[in-house]
Protein backbone atom coordinates (compact mmCIF):
# COMPACT_ATOMS: atom_id res chain seq x y z
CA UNK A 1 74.55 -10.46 33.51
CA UNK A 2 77.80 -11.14 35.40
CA UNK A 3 78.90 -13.26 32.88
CA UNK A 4 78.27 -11.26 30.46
CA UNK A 5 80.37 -8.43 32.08
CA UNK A 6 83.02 -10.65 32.36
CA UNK A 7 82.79 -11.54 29.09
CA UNK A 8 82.79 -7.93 27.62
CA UNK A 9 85.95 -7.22 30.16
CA UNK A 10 88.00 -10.04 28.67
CA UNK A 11 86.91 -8.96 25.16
CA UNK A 12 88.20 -5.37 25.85
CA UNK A 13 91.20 -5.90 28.34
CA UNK A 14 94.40 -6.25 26.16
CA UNK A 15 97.15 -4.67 28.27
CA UNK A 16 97.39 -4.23 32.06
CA UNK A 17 95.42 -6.24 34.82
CA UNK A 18 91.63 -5.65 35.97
CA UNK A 19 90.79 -7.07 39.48
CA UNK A 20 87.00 -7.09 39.45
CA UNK A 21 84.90 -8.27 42.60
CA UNK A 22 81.37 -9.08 41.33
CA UNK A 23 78.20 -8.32 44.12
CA UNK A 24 78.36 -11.88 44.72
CA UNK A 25 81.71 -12.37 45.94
CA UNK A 26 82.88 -13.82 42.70
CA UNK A 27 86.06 -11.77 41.81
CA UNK A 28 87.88 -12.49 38.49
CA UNK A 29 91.64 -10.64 37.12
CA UNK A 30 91.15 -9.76 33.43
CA UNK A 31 94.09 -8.60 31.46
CA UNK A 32 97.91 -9.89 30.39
CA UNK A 33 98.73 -9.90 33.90
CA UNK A 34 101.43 -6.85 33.67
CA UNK A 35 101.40 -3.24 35.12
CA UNK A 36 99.28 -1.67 35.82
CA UNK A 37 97.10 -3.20 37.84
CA UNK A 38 93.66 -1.79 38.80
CA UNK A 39 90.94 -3.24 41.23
CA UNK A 40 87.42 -2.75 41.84
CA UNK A 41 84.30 -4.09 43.15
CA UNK A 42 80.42 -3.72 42.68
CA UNK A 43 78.14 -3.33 45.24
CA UNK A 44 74.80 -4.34 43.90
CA UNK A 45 73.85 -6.55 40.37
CA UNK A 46 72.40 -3.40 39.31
CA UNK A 47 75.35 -1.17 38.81
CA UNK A 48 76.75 -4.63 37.07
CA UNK A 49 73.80 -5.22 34.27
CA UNK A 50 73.74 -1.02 33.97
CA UNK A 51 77.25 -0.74 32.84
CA UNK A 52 77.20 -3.83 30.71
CA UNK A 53 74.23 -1.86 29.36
CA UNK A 54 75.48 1.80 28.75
CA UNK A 55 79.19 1.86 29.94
CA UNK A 56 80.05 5.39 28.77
CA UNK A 57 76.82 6.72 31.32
CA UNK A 58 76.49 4.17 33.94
CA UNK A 59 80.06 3.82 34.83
CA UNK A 60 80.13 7.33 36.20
CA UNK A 61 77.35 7.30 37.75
CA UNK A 62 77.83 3.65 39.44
CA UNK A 63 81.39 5.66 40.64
CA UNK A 64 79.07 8.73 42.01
CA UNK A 65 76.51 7.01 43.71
CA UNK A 66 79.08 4.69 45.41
CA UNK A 67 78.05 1.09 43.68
CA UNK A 68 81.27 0.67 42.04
CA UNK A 69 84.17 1.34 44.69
CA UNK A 70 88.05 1.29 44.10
CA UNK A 71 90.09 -1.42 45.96
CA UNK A 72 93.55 -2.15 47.11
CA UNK A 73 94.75 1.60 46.98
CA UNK A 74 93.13 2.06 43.16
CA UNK A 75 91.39 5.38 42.17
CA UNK A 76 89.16 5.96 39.43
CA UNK A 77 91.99 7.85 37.53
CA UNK A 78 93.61 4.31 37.36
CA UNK A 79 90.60 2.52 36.12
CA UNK A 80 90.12 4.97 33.48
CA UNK A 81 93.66 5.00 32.07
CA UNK A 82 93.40 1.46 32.05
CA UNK A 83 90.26 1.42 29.86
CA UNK A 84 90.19 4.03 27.82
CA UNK A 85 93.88 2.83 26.66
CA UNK A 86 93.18 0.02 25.74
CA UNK A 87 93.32 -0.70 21.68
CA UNK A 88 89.98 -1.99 21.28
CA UNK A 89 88.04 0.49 23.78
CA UNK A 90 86.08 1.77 21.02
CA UNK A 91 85.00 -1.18 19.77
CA UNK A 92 81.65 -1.29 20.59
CA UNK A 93 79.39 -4.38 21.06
CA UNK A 94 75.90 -4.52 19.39
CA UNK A 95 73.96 -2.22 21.97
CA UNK A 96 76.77 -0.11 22.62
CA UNK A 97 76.36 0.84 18.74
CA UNK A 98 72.49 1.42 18.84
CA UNK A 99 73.12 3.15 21.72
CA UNK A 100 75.68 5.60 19.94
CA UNK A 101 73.74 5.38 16.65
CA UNK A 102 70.67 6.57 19.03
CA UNK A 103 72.83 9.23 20.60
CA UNK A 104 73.99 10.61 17.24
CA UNK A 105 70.18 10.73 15.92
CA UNK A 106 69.62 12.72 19.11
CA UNK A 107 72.26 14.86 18.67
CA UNK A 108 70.97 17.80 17.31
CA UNK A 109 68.28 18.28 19.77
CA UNK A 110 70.68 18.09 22.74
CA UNK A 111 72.72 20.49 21.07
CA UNK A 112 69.73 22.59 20.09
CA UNK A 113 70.97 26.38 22.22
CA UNK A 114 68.79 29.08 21.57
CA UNK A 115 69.23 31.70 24.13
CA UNK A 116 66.88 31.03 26.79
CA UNK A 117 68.35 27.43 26.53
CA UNK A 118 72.48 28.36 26.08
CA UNK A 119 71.70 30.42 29.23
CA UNK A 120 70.29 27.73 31.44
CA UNK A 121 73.16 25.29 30.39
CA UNK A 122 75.77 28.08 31.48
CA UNK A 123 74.11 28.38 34.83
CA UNK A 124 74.05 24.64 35.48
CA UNK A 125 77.75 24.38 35.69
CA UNK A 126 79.24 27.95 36.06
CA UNK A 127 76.30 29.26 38.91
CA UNK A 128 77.62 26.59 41.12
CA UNK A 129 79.21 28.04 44.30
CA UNK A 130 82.31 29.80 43.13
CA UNK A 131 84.23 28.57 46.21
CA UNK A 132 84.72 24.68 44.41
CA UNK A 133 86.53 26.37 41.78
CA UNK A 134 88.74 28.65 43.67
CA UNK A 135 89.99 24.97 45.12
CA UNK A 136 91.37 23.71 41.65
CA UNK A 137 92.18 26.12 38.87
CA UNK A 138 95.02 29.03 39.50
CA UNK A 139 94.38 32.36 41.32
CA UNK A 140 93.02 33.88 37.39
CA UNK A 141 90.51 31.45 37.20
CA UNK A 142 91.46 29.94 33.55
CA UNK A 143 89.22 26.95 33.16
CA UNK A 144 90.35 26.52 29.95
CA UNK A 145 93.49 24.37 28.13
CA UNK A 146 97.12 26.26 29.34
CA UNK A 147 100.12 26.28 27.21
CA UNK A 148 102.87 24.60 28.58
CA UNK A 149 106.19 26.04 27.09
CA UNK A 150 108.23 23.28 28.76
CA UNK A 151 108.20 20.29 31.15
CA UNK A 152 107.15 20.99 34.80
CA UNK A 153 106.08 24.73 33.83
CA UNK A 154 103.93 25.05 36.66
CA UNK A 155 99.86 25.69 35.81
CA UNK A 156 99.81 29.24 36.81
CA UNK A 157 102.71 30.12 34.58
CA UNK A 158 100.57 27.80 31.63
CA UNK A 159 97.91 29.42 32.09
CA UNK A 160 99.93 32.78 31.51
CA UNK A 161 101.49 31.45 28.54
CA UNK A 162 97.88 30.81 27.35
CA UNK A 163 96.84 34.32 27.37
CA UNK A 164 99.96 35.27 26.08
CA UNK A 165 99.92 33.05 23.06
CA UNK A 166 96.36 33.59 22.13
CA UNK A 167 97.17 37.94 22.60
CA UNK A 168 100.14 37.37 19.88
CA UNK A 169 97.69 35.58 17.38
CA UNK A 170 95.25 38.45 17.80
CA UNK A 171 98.27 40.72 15.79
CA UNK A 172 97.14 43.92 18.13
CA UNK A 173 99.18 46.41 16.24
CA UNK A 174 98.39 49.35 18.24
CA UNK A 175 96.84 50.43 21.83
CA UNK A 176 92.69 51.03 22.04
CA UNK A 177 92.27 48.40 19.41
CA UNK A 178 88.41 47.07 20.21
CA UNK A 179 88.32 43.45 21.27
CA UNK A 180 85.01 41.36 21.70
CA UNK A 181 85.66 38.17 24.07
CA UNK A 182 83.27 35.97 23.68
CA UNK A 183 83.14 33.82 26.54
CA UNK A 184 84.72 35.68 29.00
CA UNK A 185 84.38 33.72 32.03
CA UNK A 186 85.54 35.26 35.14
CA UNK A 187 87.57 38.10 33.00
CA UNK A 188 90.92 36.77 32.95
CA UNK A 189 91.83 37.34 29.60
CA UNK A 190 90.05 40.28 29.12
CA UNK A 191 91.99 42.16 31.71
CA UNK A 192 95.01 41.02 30.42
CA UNK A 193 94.19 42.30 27.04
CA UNK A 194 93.08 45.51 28.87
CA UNK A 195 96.36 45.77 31.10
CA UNK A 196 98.95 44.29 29.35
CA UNK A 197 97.65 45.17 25.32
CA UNK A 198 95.81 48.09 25.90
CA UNK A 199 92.86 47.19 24.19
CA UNK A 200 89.44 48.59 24.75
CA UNK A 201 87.60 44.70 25.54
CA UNK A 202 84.22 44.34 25.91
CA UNK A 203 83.77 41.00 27.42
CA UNK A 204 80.52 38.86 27.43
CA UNK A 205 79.25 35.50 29.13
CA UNK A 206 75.80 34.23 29.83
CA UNK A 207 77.15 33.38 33.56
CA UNK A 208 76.02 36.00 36.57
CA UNK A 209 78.51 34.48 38.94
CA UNK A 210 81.39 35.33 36.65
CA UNK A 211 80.06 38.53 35.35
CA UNK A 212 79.62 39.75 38.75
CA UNK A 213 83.45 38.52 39.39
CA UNK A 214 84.66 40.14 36.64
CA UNK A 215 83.10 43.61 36.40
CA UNK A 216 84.62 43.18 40.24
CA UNK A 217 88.37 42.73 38.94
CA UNK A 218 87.95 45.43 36.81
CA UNK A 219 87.41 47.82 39.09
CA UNK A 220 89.60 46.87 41.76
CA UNK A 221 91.84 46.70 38.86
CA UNK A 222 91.41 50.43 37.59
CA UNK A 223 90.63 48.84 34.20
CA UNK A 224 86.67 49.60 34.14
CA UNK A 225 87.46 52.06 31.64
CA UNK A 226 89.28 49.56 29.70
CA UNK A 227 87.35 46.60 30.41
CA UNK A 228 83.57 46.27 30.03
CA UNK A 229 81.88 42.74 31.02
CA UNK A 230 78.44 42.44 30.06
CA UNK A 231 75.65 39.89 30.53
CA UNK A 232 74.56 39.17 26.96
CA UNK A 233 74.41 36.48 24.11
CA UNK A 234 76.92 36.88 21.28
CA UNK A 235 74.27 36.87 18.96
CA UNK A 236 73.20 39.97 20.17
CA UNK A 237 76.30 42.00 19.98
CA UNK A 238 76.87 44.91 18.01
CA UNK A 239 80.27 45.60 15.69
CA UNK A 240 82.98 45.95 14.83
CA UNK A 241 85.71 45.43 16.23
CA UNK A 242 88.97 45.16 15.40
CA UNK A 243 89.90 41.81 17.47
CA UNK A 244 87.62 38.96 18.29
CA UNK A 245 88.81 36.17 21.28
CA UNK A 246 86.82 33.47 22.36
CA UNK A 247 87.87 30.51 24.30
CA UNK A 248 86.47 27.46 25.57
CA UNK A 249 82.64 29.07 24.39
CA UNK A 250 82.59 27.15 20.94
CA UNK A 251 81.86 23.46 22.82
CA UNK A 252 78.68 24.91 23.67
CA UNK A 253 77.45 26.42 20.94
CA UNK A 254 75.82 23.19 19.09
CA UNK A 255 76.51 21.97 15.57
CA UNK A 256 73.07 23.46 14.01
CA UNK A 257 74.38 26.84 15.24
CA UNK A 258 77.78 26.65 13.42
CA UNK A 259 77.36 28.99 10.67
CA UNK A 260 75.38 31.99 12.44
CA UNK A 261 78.08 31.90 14.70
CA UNK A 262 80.54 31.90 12.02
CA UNK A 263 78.04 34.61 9.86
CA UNK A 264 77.95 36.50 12.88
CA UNK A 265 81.63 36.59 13.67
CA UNK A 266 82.30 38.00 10.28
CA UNK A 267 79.60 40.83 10.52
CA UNK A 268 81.29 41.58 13.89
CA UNK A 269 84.62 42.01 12.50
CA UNK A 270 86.23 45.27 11.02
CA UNK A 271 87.33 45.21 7.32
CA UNK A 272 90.91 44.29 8.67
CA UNK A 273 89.73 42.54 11.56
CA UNK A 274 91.10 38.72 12.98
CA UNK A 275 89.29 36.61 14.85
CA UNK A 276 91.10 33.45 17.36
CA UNK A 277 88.98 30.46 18.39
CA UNK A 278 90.46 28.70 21.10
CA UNK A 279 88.65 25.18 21.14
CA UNK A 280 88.35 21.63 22.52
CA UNK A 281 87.97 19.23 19.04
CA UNK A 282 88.58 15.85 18.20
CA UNK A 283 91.03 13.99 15.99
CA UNK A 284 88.36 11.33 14.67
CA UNK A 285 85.24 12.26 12.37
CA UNK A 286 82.04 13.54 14.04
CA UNK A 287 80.26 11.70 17.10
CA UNK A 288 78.49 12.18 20.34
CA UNK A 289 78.92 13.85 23.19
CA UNK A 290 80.01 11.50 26.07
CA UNK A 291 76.73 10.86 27.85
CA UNK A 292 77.99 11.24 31.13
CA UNK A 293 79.25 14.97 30.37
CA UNK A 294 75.87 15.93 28.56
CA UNK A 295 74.18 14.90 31.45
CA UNK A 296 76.13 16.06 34.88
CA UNK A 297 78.57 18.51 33.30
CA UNK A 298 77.90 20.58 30.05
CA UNK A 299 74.37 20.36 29.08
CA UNK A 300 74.00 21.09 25.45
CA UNK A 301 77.98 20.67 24.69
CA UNK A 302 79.53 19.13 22.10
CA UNK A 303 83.32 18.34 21.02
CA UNK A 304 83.54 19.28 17.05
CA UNK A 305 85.91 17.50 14.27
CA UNK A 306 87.68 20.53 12.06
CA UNK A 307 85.60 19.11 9.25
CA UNK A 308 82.44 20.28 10.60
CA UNK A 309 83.49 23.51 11.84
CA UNK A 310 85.79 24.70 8.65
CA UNK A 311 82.93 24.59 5.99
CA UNK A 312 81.21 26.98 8.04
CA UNK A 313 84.05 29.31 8.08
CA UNK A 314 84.79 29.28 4.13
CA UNK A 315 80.74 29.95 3.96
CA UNK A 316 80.76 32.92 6.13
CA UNK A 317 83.07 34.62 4.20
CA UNK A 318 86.34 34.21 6.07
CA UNK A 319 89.77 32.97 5.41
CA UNK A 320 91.58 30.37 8.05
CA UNK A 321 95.01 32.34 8.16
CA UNK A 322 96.25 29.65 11.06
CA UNK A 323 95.87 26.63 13.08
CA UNK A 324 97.43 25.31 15.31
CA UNK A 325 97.04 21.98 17.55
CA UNK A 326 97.46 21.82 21.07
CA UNK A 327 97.60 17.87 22.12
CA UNK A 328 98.29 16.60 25.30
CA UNK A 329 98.45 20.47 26.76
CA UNK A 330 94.89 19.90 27.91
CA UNK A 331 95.83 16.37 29.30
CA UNK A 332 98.55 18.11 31.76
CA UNK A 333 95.84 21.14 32.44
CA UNK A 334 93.28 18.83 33.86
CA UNK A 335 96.18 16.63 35.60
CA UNK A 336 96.90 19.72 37.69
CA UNK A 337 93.33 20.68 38.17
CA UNK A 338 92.53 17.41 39.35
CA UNK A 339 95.39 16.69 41.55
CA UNK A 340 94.54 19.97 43.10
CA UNK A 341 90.46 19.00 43.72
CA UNK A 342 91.68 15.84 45.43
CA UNK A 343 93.85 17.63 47.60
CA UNK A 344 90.83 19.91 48.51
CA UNK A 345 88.66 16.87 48.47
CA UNK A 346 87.28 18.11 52.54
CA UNK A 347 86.70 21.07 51.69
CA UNK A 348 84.86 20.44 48.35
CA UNK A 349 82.92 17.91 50.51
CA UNK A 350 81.77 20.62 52.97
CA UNK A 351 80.36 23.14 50.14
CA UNK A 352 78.80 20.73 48.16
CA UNK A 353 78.83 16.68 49.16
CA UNK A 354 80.53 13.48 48.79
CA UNK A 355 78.41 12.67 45.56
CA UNK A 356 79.35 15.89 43.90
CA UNK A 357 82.61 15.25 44.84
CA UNK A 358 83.17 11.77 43.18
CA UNK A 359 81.40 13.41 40.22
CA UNK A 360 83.76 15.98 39.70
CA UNK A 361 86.75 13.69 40.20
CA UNK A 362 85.41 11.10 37.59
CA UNK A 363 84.89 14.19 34.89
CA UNK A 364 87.97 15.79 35.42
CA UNK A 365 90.01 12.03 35.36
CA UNK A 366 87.34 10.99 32.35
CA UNK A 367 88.31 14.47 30.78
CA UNK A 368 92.18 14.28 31.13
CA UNK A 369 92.07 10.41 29.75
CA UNK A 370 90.00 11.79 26.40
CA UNK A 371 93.52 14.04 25.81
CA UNK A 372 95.36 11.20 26.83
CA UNK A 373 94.46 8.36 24.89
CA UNK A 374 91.57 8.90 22.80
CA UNK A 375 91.99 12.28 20.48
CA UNK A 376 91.21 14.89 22.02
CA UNK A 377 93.01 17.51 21.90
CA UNK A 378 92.82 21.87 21.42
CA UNK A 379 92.36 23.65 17.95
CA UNK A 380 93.36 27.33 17.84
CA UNK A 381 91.98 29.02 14.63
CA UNK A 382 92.83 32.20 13.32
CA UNK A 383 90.53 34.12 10.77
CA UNK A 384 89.95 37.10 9.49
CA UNK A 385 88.04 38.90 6.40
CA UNK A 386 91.06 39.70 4.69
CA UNK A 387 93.73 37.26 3.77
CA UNK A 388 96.44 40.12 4.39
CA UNK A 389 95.23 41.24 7.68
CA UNK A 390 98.14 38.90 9.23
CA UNK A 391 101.66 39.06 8.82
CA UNK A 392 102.72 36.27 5.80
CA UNK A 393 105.28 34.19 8.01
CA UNK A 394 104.53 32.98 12.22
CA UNK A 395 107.61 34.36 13.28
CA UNK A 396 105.71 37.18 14.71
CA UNK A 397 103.86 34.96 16.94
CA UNK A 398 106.91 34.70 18.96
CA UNK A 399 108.19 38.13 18.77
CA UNK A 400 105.06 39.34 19.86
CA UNK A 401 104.82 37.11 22.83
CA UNK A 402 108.74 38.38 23.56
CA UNK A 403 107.15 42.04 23.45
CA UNK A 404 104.31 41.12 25.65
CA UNK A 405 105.92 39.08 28.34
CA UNK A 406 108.17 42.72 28.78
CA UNK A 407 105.37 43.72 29.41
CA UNK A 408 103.65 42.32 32.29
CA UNK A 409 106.72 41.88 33.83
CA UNK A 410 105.85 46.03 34.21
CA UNK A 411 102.13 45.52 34.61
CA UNK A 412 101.39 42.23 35.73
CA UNK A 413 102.00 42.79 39.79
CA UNK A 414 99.04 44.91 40.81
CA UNK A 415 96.10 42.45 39.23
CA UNK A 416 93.77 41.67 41.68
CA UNK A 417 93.19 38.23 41.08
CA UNK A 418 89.65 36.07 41.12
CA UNK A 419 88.30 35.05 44.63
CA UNK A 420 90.92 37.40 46.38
């Protein structure tokens, strides 16, 4: 099996330099011999013949459980740039194909989220202690994709922009327009919709720890009259409303759910209504969700292509009135987030452990690499039920966010933030 690793390493290695150390001492340099150069060694045969096996699971976990360890001042951000950048990375070799073709056959019962289900994959990763999360992402808890308006815009001022951009594409015309956020995580955007729009939100998520947080903003923010976070599937909602938001929820709705979410989005809306889906997609055609993810991160997630979420649309009875790509935004959001975990590495350590800890890092590197080098990137969509519902040209998108950042300016200072 080690030569066989060896083998598939030479195969794949086209640009940079690999420095592997085999269990048995052997070490071999793979590569063209330029920058940069990565090195690593195995600690048992098994984490060797697994990864040979199923690289896209077993690499992760050889990283977690400490059989694959990074040498000569390497991390694991290093080895995955490396890899994932290289042009024949997807090339798979004969069982890395039945394994995908296995996966894709699969599919649709890992993605399977009725409610019981879409509940218990929303606790496994948001019902975690709240402290580990209060150690990476900004004081408003946005664990979603900022916007960054230029270079070096720090993340909380992204993650501002975010909320800003997405408020602009909702066209609130007016104050006490009724906005649904589906999704709402630990009420963020809500409350700035609330504070800064002066829309009536009513805010759901199938998370206790952030409801719990949120309904908590609100009041300490004065905006419970404003603001109303509730513990309850979308499918169970009742309309209209004027304004529908949801961000970073789609991944997890699975693609046999597509068009009742889409059917149910367009019952929810008002006659003039708009709807903005903020989510992660992909550039190529459908796949798989990365195993590793699926099975330590987001249960039941999956990354869509446009081309299997647009038909779904057009059948429910909407029209796409804009979207817009967002492609290496995502790649900066998780560099920040994860140069932020590693600087909080201790104390990550101390509320969960050192296994949870390399897990994180190796998502959160795995994650930023996908935006990096291999497609992924953030489609915002803008519908509504009436073509005319939104103004003919995108010029108002920026004058709106002109009007809006007046406004917090005003409004912004008094937010209680999360974890405060």
């Amino acid at each position: 099996m080690e030569r066989l690793l060896e083998k598939v390493l030479r195969r794949a290695m086209e640009h940079g330099s690999l420095t592997v150390t085999m269990a048995s001492g052997r070490r071999i340099t793979v590569g063209d011999g330029d920058a940069p150069h990565v090195a690593v060694r195995f600690m048992t045969d098994a984490a060797q013949k697994n990864i040979c096996l199923d690289p896209e699971l077993k690499l992760g976990e050889a990283y977690m459980d400490g059989t694959l360890v990074m040498e000569e001042g390497s991390t694991i951000t290093d080895l995955l740039s490396l890899l994932m950048s290289q042009p024949g990375v997807n090339t798979a070799s004969t069982m890395g194909r039945l394994m995908g073709l296995a996966r894709h056959a699969w599919r649709r019962v890992d993605q399977f989220n009725p409610r019981g289900r879409s509940q218990r994959n929303v606790a496994h990763h948001y019902d975690i202690d709240g402290k580990i999360y209060d150690l990476f992402l900004d004081p408003d808890r946005q664990y979603s994709c900022a916007y960054f308006e230029y270079p070096g815009q720090s993340l909380e001022d992204a993650q501002l922009a975010k909320k800003r951009h997405l408020a602009a594409k909702m066209v609130l015309e007016r104050e006490d327009m009724s906005v649904l956020d589906i999704g709402c995580g630990w009420g963020g955007l809500g409350l700035y919709l609330a504070r800064i729009a002066q829309a009536k939100v009513t805010g759901v998520t199938l998370s206790k720890e952030q409801l719990a947080i949120a309904r908590s903003r609100a009041v300490d923010g004065g905006l419970s009259d404003q603001a109303d976070f509730r513990f309850q599937d979308y499918r169970d909602i009742k309309g209209p409303f004027d304004r529908i938001v949801s961000v970073g929820m789609f991944e997890h709705v699975g693609v046999d759910h597509y068009g009742a979410f889409f059917r149910k989005i367009h019952d929810l809306l008002d006659e003039k209504g708009v709807m903005v889906l903020h989510s992660i997609g992909r550039s190529d055609p459908p796949g798989v969700t990365n195993p590793f993810i699926a099975k330590y991160i987001f249960p039941g997630g999956y990354i869509p292509a446009l081309s299997e979420v647009t038909p779904h649309i057009e059948r429910a009875g909407l029209v796409m009135t804009d979207i817009e790509l967002l492609r290496l935004h995502y790649a900066e959001t998780l560099k920040a987030w994860r140069e932020r975990f590693m600087a909080h590495w201790d104390e990550a350590r101390d509320i969960m452990d050192e296994r949870f800890c390399r897990m994180w890092e190796f998502y959160l590197a795995g994650s930023e690499m996908g935006f990096r080098h291999q497609g992924l990137n953030v489609f915002q969509i803008q519908m509504a039920r009436r073509q005319e519902a939104v103004p003919l040209t995108r010029n108002y998108i920026e004058r709106e966010e002109t009007r809006l950042r007046t406004m917090e300016e005003k409004a912004l200072a008094p937010m209680r933030l999360a974890g405060e």
